[in-house]
Protein backbone atom coordinates (compact mmCIF):
# COMPACT_ATOMS: atom_id res chain seq x y z
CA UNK A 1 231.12 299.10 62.31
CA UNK A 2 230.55 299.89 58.68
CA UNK A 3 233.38 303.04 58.30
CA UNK A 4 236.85 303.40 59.60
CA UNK A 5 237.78 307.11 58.93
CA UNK A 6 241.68 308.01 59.04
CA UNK A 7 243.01 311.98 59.46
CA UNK A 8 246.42 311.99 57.83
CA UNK A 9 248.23 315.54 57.10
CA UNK A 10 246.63 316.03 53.55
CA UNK A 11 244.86 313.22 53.10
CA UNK A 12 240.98 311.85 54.69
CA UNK A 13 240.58 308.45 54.62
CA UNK A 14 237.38 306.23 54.46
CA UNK A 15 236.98 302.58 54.23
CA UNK A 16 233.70 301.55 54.12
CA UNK A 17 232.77 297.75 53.38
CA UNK A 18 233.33 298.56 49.66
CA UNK A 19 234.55 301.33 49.06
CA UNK A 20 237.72 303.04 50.04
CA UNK A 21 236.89 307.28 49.67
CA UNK A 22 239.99 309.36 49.78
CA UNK A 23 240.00 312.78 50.06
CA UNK A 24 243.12 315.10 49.03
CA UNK A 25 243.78 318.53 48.97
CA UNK A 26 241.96 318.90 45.20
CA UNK A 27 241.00 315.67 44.14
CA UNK A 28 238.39 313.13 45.51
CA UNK A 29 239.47 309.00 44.51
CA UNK A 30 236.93 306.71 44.81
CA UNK A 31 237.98 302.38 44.74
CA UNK A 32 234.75 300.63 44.56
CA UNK A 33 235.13 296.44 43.17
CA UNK A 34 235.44 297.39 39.42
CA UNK A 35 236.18 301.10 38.71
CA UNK A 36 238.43 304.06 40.34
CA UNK A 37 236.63 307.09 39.71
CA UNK A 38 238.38 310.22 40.29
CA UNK A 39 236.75 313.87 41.08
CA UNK A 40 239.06 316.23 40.18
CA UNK A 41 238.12 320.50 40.33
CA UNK A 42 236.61 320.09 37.08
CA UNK A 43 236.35 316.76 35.57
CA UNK A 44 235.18 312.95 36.51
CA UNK A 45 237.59 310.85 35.04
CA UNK A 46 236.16 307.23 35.41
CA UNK A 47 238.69 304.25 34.98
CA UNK A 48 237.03 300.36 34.40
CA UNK A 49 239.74 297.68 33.52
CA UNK A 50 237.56 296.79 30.73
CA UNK A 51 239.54 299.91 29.13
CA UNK A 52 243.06 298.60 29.88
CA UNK A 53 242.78 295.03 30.10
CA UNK A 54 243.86 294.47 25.72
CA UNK A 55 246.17 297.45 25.90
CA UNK A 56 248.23 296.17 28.80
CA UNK A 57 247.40 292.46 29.26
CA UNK A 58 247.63 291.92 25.08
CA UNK A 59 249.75 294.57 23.77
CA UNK A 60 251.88 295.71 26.84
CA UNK A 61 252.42 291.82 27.91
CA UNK A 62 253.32 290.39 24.89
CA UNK A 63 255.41 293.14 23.60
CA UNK A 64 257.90 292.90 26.88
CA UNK A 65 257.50 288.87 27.63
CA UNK A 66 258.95 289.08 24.15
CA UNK A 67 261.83 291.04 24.38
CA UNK A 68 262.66 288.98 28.07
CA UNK A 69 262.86 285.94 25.61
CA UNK A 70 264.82 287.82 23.43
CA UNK A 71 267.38 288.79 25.78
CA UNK A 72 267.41 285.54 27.16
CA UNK A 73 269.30 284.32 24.05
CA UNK A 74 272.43 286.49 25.21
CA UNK A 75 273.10 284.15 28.27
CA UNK A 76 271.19 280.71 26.97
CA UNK A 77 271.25 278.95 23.89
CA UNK A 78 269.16 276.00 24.91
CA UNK A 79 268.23 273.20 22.80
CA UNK A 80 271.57 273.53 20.03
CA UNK A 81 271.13 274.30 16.52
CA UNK A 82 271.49 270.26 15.66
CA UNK A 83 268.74 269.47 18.08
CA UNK A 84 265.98 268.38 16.47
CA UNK A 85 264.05 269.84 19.59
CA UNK A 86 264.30 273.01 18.56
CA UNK A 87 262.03 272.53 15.53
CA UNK A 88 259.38 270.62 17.77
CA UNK A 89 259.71 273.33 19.99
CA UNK A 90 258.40 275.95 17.40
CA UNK A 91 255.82 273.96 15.43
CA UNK A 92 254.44 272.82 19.63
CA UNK A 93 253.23 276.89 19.09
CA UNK A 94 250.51 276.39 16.82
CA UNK A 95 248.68 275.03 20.47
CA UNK A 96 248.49 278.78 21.58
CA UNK A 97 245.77 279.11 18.55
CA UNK A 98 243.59 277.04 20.18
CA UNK A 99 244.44 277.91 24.15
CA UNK A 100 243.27 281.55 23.29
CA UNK A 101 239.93 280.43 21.51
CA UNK A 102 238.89 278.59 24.85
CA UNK A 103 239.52 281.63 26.88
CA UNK A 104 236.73 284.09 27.64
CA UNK A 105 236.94 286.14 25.20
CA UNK A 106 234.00 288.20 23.66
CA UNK A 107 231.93 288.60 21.70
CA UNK A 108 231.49 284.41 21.20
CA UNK A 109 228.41 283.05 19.45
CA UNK A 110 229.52 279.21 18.85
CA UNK A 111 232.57 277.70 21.00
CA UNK A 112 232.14 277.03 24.62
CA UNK A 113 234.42 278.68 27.19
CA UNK A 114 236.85 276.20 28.83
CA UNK A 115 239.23 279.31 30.70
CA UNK A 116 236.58 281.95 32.34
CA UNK A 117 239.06 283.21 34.37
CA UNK A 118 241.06 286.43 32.68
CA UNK A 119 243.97 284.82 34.50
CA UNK A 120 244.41 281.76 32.05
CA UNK A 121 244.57 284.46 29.51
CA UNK A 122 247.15 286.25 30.99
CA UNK A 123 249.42 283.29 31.42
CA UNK A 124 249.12 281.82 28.27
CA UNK A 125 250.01 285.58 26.53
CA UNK A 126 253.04 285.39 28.92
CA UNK A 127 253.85 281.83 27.48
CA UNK A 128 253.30 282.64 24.09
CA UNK A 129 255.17 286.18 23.75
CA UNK A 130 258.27 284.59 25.63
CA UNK A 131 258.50 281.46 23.08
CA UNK A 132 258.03 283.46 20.52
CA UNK A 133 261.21 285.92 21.32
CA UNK A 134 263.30 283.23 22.22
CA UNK A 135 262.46 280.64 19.83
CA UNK A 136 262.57 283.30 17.04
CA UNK A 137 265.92 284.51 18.51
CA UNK A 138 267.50 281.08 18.67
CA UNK A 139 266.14 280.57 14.70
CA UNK A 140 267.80 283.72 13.10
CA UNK A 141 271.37 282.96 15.55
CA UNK A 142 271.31 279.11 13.90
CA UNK A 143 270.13 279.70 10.84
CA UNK A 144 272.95 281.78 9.40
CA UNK A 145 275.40 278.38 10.34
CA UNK A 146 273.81 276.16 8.57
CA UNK A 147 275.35 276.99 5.44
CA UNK A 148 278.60 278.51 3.65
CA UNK A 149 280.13 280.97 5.55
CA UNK A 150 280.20 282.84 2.57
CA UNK A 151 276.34 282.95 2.09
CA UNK A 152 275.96 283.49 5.85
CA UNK A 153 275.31 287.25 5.54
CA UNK A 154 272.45 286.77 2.52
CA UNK A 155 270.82 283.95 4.83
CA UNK A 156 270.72 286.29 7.56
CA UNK A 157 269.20 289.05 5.89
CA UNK A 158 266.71 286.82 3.69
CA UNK A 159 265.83 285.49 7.36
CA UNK A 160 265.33 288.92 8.81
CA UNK A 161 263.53 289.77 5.03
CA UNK A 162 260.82 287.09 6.26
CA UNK A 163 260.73 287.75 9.85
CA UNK A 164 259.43 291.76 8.66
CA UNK A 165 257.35 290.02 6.27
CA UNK A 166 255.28 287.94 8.44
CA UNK A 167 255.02 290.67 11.26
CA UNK A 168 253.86 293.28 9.10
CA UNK A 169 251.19 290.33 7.39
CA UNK A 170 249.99 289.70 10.41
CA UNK A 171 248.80 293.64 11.47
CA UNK A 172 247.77 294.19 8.40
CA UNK A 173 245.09 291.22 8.87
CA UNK A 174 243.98 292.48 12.49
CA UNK A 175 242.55 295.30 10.44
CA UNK A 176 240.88 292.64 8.37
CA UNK A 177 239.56 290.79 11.71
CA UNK A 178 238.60 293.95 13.39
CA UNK A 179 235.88 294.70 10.41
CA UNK A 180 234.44 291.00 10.68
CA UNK A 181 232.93 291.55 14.23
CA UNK A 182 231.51 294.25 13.27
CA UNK A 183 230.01 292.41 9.95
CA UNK A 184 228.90 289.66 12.20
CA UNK A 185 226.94 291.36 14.59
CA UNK A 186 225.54 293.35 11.47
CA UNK A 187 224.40 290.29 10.22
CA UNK A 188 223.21 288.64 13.48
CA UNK A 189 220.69 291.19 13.68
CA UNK A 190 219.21 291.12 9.96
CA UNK A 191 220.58 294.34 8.89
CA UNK A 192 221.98 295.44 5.40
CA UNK A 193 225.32 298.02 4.37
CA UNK A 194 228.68 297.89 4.88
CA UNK A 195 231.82 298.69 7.02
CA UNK A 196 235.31 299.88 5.98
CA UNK A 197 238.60 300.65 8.44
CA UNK A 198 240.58 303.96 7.15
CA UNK A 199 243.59 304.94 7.32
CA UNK A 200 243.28 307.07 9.80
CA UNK A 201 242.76 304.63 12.07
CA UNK A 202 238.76 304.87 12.29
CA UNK A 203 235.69 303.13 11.23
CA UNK A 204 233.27 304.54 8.39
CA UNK A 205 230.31 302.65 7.73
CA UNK A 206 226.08 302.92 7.06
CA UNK A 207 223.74 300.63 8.33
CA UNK A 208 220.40 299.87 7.12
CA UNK A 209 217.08 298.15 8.56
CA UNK A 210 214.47 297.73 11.48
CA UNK A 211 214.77 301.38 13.90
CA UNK A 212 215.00 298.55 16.58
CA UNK A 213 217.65 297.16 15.05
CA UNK A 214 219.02 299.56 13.83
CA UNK A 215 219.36 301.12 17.99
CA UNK A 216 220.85 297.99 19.07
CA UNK A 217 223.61 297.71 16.44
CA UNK A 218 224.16 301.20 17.24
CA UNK A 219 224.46 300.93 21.20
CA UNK A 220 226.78 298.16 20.53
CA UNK A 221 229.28 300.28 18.24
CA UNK A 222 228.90 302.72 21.01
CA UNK A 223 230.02 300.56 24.18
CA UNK A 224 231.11 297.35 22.43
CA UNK A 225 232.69 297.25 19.46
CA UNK A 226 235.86 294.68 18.22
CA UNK A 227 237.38 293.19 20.87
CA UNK A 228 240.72 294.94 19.57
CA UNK A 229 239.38 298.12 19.33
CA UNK A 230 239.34 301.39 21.13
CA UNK A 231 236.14 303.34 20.75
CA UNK A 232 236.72 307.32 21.54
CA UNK A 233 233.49 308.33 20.11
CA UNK A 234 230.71 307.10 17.87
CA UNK A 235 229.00 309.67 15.67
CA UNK A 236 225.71 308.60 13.63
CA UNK A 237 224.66 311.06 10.60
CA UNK A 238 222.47 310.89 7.59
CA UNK A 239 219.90 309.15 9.22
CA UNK A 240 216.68 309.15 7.33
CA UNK A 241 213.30 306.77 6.64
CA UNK A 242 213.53 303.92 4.46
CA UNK A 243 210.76 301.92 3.27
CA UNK A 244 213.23 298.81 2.06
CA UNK A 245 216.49 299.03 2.61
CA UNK A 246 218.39 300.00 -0.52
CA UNK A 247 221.23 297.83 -0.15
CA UNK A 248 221.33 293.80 0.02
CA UNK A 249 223.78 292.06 3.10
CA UNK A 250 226.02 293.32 4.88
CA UNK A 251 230.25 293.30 3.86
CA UNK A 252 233.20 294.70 4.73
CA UNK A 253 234.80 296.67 2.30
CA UNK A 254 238.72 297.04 2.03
């Protein structure tokens, strides 16, 4: 017994020992172990969780784990503003840093992998975004007490000042991290030129060395990339014969 077929009013249903095949009135949905492909009237639209695991699991995740520990604050205000708990509480973070390098997270060329499972990720992005809305929420409702009332309002807002501050420090560097992979596997493979992020969002670059090499960094800017980025398209130009390459290393220019 390898199929069990099912006749519902629009719908054709097969489950095979893999796959489950559904068949609509237009459409065609495929669930195999990793993908869902679907064959529309006109297009194949071909979904891998690969493509959705950093915008949901990282982005998605943190964003509303965040705002739960935000809200929190409205109906808990746990440890007090005198407790020195609260303090230990927020400097205990800095263990997220290295949590998240021991996950499996890729590209890797020197630390081990002590969390293969995407799992271990997930829950210590839960733990991470919910301290940090809480714990940041609890900071900027204390902090305003601590001194005159009549400088409460200018401590709040220097408070909110640095709270801006350090979020928009920290996405400006993820554009700075983002252009390191892509130096490092440059480099990894002997080649010369450089890489720069725009400000439109994309990647502009030229790459220099061995045709082998030069196909493998190429195939990996294609399908691989940054581990934060999303690659719509890769488009090589320009290409001609060298015989040295006219530039020296490889950098990332900003």
């Amino acid at each position: 017994m390898n199929n069990v077929v099912i006749y519902t009013m629009n719908n054709v249903v097969i489950y095979t020992m893999n796959n489950v095949v559904i068949y609509t009135m237009n459409n065609v949905v495929i669930y195999t172990m990793n993908n869902v492909v679907i064959y529309t009237m006109n297009n194949v639209v071909i979904y891998t969780p690969e493509r959705y695991f950093i915008p949901v699991c990282c982005f998605l995740l943190f964003n509303g784990c965040d705002w739960a520990g935000r809200s929190l604050t409205a109906v808990c205000m746990w440890p007090g503003g005198e407790s020195r708990l609260l303090p230990m509480m927020v400097a205990s973070r800095v263990l997220f840093l290295p949590l998240f390098m021991m996950c499996n997270v890729q590209p890797r060329a020197h630390l081990p992998v002590f969390f293969p499972h995407d799992a271990w990720y997930i829950l210590f992005m839960v733990l991470f975004a919910f301290s940090n809305g809480y714990l940041a929420s609890l900071c900027m409702c204390f902090g305003p007490k601590k001194v005159a009332p009549n400088e409460a309002e200018t401590a709040g807002a220097v408070m909110a000042l640095f709270l801006s501050l350090g979020l928009a420090l920290g996405a400006a560097f993820s554009f700075l991290f983002r252009g390191l992979y892509t130096e490092q596997e440059a480099r990894s493979l002997d080649l010369s030129g450089w890489v720069q992020n725009t400000r439109r969002g994309s990647v502009i670059g030229q790459i220099q060395g061995a045709a082998g090499q030069v196909d493998h960094m190429k195939d990996w800017l294609r399908s691989v990339g940054s581990p934060s980025s999303r690659i719509d398209r890769a488009v090589f130009s320009n290409e001609r014969d060298l015989k040295e390459p006219e530039l020296k290393g490889f950098i990332t220019r900003h």
